[in-house]
Protein backbone atom coordinates (compact mmCIF):
# COMPACT_ATOMS: atom_id res chain seq x y z
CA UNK A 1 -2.37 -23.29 23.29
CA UNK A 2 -5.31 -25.80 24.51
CA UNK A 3 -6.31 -28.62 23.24
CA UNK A 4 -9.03 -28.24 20.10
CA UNK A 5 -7.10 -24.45 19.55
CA UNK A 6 -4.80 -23.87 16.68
CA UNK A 7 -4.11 -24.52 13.17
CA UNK A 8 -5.02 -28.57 13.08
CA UNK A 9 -8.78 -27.70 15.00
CA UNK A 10 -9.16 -25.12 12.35
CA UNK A 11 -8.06 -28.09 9.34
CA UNK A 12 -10.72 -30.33 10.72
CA UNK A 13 -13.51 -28.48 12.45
CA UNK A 14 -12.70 -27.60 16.10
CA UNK A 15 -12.64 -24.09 16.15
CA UNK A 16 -15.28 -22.04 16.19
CA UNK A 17 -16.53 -20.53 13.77
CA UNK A 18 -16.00 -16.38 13.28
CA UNK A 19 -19.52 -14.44 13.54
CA UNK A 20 -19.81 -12.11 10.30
CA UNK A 21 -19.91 -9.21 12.68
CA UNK A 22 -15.84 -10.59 13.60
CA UNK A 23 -15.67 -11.51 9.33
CA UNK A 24 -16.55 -7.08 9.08
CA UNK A 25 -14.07 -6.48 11.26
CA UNK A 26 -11.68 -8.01 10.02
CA UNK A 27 -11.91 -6.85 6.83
CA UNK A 28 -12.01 -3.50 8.02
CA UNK A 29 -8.79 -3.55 9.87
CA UNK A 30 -7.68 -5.29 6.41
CA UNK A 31 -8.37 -2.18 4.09
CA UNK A 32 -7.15 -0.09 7.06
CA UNK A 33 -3.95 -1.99 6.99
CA UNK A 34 -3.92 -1.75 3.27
CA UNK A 35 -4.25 2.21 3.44
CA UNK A 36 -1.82 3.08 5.98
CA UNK A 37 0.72 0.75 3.34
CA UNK A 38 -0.33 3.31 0.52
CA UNK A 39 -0.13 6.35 2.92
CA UNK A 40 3.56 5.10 4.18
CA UNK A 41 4.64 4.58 0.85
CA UNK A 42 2.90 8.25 -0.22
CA UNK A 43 4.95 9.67 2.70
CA UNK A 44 8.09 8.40 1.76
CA UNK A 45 7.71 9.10 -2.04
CA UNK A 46 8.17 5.52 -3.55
CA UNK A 47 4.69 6.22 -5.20
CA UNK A 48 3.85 9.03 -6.90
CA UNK A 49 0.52 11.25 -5.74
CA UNK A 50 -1.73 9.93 -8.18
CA UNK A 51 -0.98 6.61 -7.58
CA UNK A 52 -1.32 6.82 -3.92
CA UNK A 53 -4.71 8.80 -4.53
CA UNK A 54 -5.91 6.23 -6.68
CA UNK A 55 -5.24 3.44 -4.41
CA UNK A 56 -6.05 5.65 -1.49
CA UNK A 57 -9.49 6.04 -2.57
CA UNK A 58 -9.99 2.26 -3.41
CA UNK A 59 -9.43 1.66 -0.06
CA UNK A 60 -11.33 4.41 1.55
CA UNK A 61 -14.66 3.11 -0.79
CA UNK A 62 -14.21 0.25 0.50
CA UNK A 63 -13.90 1.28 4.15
CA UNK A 64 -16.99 3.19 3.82
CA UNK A 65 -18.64 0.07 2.10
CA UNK A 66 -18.10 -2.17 5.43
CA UNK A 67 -20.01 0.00 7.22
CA UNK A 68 -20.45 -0.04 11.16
CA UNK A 69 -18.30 -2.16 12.81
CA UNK A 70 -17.60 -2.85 16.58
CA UNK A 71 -15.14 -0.54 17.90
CA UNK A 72 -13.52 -2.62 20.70
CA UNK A 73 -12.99 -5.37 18.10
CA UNK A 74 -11.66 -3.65 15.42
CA UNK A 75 -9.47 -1.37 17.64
CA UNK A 76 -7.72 -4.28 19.09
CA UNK A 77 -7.32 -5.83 16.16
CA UNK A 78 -5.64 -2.74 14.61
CA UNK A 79 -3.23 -2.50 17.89
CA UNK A 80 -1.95 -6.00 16.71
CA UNK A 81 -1.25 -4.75 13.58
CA UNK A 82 0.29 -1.36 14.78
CA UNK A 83 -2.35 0.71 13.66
CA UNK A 84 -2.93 2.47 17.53
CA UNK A 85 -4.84 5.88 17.75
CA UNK A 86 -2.07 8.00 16.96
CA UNK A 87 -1.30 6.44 13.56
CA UNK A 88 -5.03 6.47 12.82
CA UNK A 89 -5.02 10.02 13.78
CA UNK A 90 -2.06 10.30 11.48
CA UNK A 91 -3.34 8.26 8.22
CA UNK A 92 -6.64 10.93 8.58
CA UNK A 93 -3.65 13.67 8.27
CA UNK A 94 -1.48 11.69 5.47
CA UNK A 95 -4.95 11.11 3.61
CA UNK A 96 -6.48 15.12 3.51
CA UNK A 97 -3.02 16.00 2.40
CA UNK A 98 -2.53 13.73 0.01
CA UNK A 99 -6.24 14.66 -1.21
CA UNK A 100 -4.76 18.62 -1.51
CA UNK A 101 -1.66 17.43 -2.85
CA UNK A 102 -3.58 16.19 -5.80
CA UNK A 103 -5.46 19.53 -6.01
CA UNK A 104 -8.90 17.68 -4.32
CA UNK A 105 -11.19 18.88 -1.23
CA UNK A 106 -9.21 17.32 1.69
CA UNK A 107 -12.41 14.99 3.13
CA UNK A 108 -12.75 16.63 7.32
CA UNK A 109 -13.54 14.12 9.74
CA UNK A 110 -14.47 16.74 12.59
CA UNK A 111 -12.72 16.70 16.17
CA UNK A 112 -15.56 15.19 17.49
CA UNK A 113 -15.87 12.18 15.25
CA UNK A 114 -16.42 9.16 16.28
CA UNK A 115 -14.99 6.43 14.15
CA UNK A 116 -17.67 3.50 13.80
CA UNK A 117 -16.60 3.63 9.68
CA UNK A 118 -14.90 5.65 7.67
CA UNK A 119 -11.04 6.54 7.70
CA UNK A 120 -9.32 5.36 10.74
């Protein structure tokens, strides 16, 4: 790590400071880390379906309430967290059949979406 990098620049000043377009993104890839927890656990039935839906939702709200957010960033931040394009392909799956597992309209995100917001 250089010089001014690192946990003591951040204590006392020397790093930069994050853009609120990088603050978004991160809080995106937060929720989306958050959902694909809820999904797993959904998946592997250590929460029950209602449960899961309820929490599911929270985070999907949310999601929606970031908004647009820049897809290199938030890509590659979701990589580091092992959220790649096949597991966000898979959470879209987990999440329309939880939605139908708790008798609800299964949301469809289209094969040609293009994810700027919204699920994964």
């Amino acid at each position: 790590m250089a010089d001014g990098e690192g946990f003591f620049a951040t204590m006392f000043g020397g790093a930069k400071p994050k853009t609120a377009q990088e603050m978004k993104d991160e809080k995106y890839v937060q929720q989306m880390v958050s959902l694909n927890k809820v999904l797993d656990d959904w998946h592997n039935k250590t929460v029950s379906n209602s449960e899961a839906l309820k929490l599911a939702d929270h985070y999907m709200l949310n999601i929606e309430g970031i908004g647009s957010v820049d897809g290199e960033n938030a890509t590659a931040l979701m990589r580091e967290r092992g959220l790649d394009d096949q597991r966000r392909v898979d959470l879209q799956r987990l999440y329309q059949d939880l939605k139908k597992a708790c008798g609800q309209k299964a949301p469809d995100y289209g094969t040609h979406h293009k994810q700027k917001s919204g699920c994964c």
